[in-house]
N, C-alpha and C. Protein backbone atom coordinates (compact mmCIF):
# COMPACT_ATOMS: atom_id res chain seq x y z
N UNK A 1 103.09 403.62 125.91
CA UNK A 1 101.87 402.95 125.54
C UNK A 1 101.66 401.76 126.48
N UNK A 2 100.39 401.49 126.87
CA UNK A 2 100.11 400.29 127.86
C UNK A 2 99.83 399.33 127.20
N UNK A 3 99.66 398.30 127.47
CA UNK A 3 99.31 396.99 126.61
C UNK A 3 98.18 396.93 127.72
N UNK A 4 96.82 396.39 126.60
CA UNK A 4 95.68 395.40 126.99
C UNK A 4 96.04 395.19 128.24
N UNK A 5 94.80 394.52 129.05
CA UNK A 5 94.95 393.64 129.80
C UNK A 5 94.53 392.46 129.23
N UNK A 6 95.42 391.38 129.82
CA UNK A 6 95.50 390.32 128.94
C UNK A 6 94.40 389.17 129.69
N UNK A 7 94.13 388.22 128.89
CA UNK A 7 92.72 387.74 129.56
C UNK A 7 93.82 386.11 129.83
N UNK A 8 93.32 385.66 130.96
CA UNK A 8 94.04 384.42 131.85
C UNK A 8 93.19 383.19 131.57
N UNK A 9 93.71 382.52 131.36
CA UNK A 9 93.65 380.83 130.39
C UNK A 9 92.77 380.06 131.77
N UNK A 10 92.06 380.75 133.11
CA UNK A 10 91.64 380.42 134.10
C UNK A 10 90.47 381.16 134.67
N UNK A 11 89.29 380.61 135.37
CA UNK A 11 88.33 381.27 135.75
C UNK A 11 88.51 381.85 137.06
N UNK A 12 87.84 383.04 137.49
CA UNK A 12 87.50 383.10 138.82
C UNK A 12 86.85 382.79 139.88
N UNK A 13 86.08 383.27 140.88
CA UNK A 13 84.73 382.52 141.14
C UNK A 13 83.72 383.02 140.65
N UNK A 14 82.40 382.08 140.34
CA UNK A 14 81.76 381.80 139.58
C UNK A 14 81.66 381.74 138.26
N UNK A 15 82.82 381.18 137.78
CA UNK A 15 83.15 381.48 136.26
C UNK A 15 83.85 382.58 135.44
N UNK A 16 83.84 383.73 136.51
CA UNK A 16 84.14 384.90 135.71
C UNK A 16 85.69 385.13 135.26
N UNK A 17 86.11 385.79 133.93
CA UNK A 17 86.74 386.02 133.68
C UNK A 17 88.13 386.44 134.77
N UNK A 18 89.18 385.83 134.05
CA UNK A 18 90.69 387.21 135.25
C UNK A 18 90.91 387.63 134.22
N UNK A 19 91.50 388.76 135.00
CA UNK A 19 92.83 389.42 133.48
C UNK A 19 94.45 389.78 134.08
N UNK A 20 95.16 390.11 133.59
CA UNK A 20 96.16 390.67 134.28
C UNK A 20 96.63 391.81 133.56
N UNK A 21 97.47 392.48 134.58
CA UNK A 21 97.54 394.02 133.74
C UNK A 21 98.87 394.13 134.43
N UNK A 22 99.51 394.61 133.25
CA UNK A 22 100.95 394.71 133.64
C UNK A 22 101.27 395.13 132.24
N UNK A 23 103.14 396.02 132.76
CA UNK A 23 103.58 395.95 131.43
C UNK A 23 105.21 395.09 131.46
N UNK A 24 104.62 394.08 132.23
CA UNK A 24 106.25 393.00 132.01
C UNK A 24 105.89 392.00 131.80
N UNK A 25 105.89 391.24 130.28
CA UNK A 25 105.38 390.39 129.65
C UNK A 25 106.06 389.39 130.33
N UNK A 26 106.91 389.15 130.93
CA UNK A 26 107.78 387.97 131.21
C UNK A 26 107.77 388.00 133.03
N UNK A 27 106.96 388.46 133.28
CA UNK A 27 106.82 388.58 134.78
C UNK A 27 105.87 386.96 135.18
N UNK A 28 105.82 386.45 136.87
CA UNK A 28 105.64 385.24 137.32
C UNK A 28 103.99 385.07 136.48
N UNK A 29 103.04 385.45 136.74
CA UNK A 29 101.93 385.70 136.37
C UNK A 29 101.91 385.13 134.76
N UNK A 30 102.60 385.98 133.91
CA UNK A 30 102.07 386.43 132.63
C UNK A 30 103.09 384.37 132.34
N UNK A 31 104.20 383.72 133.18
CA UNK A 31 104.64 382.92 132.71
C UNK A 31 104.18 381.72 133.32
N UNK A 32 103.33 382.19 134.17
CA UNK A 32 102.15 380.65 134.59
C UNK A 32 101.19 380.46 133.84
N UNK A 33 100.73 381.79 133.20
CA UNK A 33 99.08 381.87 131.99
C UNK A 33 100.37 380.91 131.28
N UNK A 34 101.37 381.47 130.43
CA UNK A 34 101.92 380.73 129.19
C UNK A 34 101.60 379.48 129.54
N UNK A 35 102.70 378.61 130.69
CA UNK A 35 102.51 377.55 130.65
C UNK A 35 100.94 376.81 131.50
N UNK A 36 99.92 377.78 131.54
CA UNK A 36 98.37 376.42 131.88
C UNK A 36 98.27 376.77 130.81
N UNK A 37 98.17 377.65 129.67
CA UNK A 37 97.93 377.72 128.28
C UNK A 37 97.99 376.18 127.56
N UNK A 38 99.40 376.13 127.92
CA UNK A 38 100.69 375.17 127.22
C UNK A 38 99.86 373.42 127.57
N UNK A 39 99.50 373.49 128.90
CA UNK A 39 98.94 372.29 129.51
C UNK A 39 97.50 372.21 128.68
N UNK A 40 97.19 373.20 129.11
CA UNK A 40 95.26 372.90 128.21
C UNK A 40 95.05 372.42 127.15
N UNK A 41 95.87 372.81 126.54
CA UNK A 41 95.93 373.07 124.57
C UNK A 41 96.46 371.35 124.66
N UNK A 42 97.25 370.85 125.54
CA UNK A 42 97.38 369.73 125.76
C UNK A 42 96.42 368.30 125.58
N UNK A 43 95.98 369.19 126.87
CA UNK A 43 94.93 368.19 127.69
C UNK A 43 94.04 368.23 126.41
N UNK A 44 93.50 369.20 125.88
CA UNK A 44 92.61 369.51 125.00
C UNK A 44 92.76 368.08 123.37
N UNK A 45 93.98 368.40 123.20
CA UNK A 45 94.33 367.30 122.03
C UNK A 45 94.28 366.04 122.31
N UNK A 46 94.55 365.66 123.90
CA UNK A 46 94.66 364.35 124.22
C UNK A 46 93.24 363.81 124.33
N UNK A 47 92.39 364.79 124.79
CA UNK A 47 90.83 364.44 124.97
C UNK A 47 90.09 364.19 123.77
N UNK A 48 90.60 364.82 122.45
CA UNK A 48 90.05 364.41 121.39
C UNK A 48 90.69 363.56 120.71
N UNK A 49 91.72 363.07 120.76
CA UNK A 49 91.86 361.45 120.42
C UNK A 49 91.08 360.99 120.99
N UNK A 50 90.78 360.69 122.50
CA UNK A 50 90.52 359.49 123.34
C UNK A 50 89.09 359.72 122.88
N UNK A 51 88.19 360.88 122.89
CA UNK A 51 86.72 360.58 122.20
C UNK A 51 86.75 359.67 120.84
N UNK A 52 88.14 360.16 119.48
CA UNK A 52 87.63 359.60 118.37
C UNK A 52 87.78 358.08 119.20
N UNK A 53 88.31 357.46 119.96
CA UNK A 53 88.67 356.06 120.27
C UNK A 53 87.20 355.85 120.94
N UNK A 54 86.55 356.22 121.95
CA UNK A 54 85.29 356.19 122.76
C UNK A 54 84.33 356.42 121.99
N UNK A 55 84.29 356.81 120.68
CA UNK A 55 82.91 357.00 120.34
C UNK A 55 82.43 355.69 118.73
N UNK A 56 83.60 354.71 119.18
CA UNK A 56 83.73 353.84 118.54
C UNK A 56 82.25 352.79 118.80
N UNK A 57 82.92 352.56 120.40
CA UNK A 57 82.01 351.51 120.74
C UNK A 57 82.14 352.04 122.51
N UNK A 58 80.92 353.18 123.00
CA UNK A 58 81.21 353.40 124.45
C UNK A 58 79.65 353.59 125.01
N UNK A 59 79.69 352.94 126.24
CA UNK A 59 78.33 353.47 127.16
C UNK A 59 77.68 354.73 127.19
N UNK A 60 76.42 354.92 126.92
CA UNK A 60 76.42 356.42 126.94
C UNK A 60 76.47 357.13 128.47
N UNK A 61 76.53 356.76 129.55
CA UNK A 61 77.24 357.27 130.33
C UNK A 61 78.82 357.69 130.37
N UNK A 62 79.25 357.15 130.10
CA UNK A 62 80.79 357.38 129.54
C UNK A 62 80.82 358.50 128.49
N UNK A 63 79.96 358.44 127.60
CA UNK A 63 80.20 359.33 126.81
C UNK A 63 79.61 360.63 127.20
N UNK A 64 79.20 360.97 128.12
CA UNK A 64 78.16 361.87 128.74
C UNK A 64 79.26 362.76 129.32
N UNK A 65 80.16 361.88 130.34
CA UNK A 65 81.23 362.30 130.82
C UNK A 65 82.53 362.96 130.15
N UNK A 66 82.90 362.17 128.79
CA UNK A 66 83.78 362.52 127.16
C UNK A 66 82.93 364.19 127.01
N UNK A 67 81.73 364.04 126.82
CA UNK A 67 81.57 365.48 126.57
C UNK A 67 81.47 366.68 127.45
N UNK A 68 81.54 366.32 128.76
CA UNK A 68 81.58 367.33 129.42
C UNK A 68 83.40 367.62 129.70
N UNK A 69 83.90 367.30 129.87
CA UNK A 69 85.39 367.36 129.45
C UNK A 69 86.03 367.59 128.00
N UNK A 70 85.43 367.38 127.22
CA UNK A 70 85.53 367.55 125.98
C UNK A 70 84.86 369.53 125.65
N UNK A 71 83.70 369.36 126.47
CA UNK A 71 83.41 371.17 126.97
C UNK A 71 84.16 371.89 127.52
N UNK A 72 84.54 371.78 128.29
CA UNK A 72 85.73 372.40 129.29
C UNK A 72 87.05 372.70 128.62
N UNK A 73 87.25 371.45 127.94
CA UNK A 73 88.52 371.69 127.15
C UNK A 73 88.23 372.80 125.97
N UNK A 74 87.06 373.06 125.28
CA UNK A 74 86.73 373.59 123.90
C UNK A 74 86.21 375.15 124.63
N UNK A 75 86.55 375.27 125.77
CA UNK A 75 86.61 376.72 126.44
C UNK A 75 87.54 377.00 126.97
N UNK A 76 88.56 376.48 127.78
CA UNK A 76 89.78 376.80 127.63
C UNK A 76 90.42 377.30 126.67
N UNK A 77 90.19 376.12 125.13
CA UNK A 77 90.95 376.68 124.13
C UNK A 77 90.31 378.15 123.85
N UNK A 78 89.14 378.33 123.69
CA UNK A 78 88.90 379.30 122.99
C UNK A 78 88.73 380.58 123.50
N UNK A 79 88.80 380.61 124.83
CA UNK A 79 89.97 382.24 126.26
C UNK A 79 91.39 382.01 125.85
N UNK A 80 91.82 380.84 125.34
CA UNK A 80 93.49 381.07 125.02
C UNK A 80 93.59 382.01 123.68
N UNK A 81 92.50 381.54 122.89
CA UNK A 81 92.64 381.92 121.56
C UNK A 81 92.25 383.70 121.54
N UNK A 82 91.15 383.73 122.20
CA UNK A 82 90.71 385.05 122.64
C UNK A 82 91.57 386.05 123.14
N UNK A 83 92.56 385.50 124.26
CA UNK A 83 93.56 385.94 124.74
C UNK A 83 94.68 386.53 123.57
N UNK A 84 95.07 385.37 122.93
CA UNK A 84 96.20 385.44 121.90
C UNK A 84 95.85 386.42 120.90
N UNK A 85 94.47 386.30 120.37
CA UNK A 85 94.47 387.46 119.30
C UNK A 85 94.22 388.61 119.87
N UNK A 86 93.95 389.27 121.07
CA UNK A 86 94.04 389.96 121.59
C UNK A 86 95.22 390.89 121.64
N UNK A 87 96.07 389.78 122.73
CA UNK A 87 97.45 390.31 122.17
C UNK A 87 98.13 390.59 121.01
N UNK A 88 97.99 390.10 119.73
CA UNK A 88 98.92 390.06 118.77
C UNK A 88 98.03 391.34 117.85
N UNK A 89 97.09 391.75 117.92
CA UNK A 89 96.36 392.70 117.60
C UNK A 89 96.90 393.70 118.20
N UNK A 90 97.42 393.77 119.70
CA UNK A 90 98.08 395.31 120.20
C UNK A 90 99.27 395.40 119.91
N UNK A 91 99.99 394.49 119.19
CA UNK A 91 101.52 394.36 118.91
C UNK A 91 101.66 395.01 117.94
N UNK A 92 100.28 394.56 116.61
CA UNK A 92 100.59 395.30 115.37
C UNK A 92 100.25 396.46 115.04
C-alpha cells in the first residue's frame, strides 16, 4: 500500500502547494517538513502573544504589520494541520 502524498508545511513558486511522495517516513525531506512544522507552530504562538501585548496600546501601522504576520502564521498552521489529518486518516 502507498501512503498519500504528504502536503509540505512550505510554498512553491507562486504560492503553490509541494507535496512529497515517498514511502520512507523518516527520510531527509519528510524530517525537514517535521522540523519547519515544529518552527512555525512556534513562530505562530509567539506571534500571538506579542499581538495580545500590541493590541493593548499600538500604532495602526504596526498593527497592520501584526496582522499580516499574524496571516502567514494562521496558514502555515493550517497546511500543517491539513497535512497531519491527512496523514493520520491513511494510518487508520
Amino acid at each position: 500500500m502507498t501512503n498519500p502524498p504528504r502536503l509540505l508545511p512550505w510554498t512553491g513558486a507562486g504560492g503553490k502547494r509541494c507535496y512529497l511522495i515517498t514511502d520512507n517516513h523518516g527520510g531527509p525531506v519528510s524530517r525537514l517538513a517535521d522540523v519547519t512544522e515544529a518552527v512555525q507552530l512556534g513562530m505562530g504562538n509567539e506571534l500571538v502573544a506579542h499581538a495580545h501585548h500590541m493590541l493593548l496600546d499600538t500604532p495602526p501601522g504596526e498593527l497592520r504589520h501584526l496582522a499580516e504576520c499574524l496571516t502567514g502564521a494562521l496558514e502555515d498552521a493550517l497546511r500543517i494541520a491539513e497535512s497531519r489529518g491527512a496523514r493520520s486518516q491513511h494510518l487508520n
